[in-house]
N, C-alpha and C. Protein backbone atom coordinates (compact mmCIF):
# COMPACT_ATOMS: atom_id res chain seq x y z
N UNK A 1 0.83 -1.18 0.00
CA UNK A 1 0.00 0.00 0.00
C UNK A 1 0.88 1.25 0.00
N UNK A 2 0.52 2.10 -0.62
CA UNK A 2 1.05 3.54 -0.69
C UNK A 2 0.29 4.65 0.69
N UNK A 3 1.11 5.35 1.23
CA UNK A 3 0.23 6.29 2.31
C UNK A 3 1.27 7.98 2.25
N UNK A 4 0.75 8.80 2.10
CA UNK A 4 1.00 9.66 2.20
C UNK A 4 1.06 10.31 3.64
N UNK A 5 2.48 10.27 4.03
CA UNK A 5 2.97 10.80 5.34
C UNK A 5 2.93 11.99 5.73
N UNK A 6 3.11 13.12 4.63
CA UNK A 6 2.88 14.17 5.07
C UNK A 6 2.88 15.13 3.75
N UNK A 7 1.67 15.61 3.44
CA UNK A 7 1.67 16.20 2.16
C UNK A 7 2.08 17.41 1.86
N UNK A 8 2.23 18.13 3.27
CA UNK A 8 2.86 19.26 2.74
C UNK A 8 4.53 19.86 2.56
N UNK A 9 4.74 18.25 3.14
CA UNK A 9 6.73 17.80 2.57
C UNK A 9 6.30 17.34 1.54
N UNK A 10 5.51 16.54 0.95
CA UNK A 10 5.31 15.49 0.14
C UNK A 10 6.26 14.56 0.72
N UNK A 11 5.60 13.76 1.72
CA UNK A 11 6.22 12.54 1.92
C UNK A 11 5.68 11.36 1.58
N UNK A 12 5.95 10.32 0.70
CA UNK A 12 5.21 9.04 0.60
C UNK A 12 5.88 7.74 1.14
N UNK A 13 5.08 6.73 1.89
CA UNK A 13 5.48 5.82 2.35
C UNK A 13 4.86 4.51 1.34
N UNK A 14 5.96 3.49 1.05
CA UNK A 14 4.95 2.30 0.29
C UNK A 14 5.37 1.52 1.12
N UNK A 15 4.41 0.57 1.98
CA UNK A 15 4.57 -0.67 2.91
C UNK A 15 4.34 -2.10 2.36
N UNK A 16 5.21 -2.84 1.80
CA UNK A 16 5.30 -4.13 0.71
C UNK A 16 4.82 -5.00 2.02
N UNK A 17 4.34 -6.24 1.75
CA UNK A 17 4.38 -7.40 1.97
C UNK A 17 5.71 -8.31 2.49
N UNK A 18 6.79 -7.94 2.02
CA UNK A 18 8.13 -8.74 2.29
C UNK A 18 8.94 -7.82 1.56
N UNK A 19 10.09 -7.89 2.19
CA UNK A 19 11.39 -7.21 2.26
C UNK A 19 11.62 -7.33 0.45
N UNK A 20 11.42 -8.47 0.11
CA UNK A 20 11.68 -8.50 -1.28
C UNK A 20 10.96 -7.91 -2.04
N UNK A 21 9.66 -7.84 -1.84
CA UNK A 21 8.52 -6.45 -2.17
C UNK A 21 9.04 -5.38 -2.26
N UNK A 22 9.24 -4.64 -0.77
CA UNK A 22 9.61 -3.45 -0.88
C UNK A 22 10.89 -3.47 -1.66
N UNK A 23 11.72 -4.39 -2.05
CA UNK A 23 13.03 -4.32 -2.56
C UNK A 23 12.56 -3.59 -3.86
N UNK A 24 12.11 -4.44 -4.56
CA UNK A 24 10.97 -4.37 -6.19
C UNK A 24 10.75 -3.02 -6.24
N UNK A 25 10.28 -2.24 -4.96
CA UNK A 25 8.62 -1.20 -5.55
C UNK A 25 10.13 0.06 -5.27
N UNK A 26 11.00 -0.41 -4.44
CA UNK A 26 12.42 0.82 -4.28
C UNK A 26 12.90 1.03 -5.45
N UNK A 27 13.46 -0.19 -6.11
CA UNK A 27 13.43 0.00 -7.41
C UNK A 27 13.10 0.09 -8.73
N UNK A 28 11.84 -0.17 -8.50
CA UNK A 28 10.68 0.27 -9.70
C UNK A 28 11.06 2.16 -9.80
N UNK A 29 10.45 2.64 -8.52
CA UNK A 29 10.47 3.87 -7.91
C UNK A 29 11.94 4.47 -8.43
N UNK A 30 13.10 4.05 -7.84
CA UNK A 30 14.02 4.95 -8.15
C UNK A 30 14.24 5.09 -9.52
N UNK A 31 14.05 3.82 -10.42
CA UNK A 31 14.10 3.61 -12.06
C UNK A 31 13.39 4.50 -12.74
N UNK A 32 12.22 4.63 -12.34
CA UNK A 32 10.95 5.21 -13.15
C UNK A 32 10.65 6.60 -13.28
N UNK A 33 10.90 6.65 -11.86
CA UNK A 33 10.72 8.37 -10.94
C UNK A 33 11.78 9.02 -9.97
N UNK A 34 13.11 8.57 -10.44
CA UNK A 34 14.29 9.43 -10.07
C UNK A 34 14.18 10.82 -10.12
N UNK A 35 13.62 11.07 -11.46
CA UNK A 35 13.42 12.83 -11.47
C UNK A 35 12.35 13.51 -10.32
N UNK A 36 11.86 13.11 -9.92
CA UNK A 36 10.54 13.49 -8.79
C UNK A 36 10.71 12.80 -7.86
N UNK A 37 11.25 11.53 -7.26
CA UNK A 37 11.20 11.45 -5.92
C UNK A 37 12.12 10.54 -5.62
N UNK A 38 12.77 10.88 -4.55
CA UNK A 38 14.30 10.75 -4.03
C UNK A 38 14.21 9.98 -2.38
N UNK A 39 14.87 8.76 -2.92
CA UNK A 39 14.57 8.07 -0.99
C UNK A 39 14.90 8.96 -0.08
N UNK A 40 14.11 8.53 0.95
CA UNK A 40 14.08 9.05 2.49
C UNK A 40 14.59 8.14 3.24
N UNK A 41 14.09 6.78 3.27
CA UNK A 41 14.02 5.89 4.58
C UNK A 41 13.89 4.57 4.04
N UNK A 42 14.18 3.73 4.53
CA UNK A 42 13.99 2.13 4.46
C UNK A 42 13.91 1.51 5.82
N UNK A 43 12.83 0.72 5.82
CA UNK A 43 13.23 0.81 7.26
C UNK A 43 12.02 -0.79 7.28
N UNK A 44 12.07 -2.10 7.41
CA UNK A 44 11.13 -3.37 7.91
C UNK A 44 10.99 -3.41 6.06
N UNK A 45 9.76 -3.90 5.96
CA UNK A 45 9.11 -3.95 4.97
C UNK A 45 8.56 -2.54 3.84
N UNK A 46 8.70 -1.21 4.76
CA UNK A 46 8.59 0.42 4.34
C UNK A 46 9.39 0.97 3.64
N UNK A 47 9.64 1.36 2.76
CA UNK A 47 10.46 2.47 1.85
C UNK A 47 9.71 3.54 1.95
N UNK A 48 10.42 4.80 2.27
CA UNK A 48 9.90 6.02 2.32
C UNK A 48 10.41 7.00 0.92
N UNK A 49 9.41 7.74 0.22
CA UNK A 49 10.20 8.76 -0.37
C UNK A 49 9.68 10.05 -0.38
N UNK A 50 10.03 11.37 -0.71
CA UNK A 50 10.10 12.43 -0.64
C UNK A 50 10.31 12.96 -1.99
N UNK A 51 9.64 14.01 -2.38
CA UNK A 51 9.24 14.92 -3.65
C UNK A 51 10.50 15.88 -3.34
N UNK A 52 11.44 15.74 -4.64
CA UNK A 52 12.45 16.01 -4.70
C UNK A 52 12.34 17.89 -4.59
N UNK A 53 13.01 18.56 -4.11
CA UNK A 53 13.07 20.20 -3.85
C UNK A 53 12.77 20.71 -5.39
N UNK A 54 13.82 20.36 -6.29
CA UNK A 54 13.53 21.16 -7.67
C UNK A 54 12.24 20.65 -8.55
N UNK A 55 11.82 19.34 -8.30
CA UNK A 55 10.27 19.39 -8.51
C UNK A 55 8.84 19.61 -8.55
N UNK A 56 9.12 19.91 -6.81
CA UNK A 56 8.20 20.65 -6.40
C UNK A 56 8.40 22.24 -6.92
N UNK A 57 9.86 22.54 -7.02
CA UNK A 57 9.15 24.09 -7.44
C UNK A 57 8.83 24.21 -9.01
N UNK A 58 9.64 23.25 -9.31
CA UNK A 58 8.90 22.81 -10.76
C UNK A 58 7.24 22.62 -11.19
N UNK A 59 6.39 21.82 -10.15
CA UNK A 59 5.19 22.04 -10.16
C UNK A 59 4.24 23.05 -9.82
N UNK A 60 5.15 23.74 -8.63
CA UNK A 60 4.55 24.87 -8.76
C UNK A 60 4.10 26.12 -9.59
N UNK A 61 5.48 26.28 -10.01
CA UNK A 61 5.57 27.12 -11.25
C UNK A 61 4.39 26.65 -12.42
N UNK A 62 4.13 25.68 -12.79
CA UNK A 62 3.47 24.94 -13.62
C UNK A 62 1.88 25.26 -13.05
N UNK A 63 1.79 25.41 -11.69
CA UNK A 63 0.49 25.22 -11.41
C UNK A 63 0.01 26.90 -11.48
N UNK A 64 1.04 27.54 -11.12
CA UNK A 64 1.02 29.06 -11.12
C UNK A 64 0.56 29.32 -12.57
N UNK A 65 1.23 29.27 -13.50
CA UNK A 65 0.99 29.47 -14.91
C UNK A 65 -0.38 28.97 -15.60
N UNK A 66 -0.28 27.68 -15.41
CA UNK A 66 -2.04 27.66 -15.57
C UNK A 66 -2.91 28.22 -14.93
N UNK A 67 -2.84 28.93 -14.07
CA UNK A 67 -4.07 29.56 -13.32
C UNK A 67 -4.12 30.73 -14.15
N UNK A 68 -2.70 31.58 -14.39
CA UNK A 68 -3.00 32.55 -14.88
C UNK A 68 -3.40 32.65 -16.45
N UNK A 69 -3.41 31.26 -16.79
CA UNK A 69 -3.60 31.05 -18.27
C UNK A 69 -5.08 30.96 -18.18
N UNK A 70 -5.81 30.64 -16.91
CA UNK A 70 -7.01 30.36 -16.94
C UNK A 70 -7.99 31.35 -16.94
N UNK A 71 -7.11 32.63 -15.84
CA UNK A 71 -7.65 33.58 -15.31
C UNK A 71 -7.83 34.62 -16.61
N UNK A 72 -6.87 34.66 -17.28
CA UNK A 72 -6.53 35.43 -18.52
C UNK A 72 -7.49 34.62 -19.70
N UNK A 73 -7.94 33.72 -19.72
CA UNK A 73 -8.91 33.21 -20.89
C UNK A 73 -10.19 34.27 -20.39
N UNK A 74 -10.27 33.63 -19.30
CA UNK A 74 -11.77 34.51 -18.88
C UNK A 74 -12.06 35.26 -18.83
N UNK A 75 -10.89 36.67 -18.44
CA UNK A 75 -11.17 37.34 -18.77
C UNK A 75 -11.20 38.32 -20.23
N UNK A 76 -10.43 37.69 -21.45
CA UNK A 76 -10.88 37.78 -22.51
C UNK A 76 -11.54 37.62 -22.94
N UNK A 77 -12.78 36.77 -22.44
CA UNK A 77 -13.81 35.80 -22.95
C UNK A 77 -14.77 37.47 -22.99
N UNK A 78 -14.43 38.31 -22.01
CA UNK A 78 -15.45 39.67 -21.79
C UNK A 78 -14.64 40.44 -22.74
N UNK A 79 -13.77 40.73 -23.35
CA UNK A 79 -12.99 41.50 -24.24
C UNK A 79 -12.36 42.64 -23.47
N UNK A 80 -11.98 42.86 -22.38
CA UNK A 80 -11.11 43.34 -21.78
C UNK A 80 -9.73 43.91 -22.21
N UNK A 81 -9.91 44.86 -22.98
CA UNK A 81 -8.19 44.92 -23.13
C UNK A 81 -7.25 45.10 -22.56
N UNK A 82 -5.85 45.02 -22.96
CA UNK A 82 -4.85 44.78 -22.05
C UNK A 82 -5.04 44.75 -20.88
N UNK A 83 -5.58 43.44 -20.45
CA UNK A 83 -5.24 43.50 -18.87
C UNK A 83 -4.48 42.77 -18.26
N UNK A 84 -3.47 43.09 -16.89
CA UNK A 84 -2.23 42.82 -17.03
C UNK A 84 -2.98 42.08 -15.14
N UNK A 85 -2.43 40.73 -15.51
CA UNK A 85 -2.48 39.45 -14.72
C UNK A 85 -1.11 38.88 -13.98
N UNK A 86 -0.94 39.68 -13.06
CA UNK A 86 0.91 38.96 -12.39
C UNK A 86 0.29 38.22 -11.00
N UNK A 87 1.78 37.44 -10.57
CA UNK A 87 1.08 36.56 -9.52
C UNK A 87 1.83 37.36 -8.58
């Protein structure tokens, strides 16, 4: 199972079945999603990981920009000219 430890670190925990499980899902994880999330912990049957620093501000930025892409449709949708949208 996957559990989210603390979302506003972005921490994720996956708890395998057997050591050889969690062995698998560590390295599925580091193979797949090296660029976004970076071990924390190993610890019984638990691998912990954490949302890497330059990703998160990577998503942010991303989430920032669409809003203002959103905010800025709509308000064209009224014909508004130049109107100037900063975050």
């Amino acid at each position: 199972s996957v559990t989210v430890l603390d979302p506003v670190k972005a921490v994720v925990q996956v708890d395998a079945a057997t050591v050889e499980d969690r062995d698998k899902a560590r390295a599925y994880i580091e193979k797949n999603y090296s660029n976004m999330l970076k071990l924390a912990e190993t610890q019984d049957n638990k691998v912990t990981f954490e949302y890497g620093e330059l990703y998160l501000r990577d998503f942010k930025q991303r989430l920032l920009e669409q809003a203002i892409a959103t905010i800025r449709n709509r308000i064209d949708e009224f014909g508004v000219a130049e109107p100037s949208i900063t975050a």
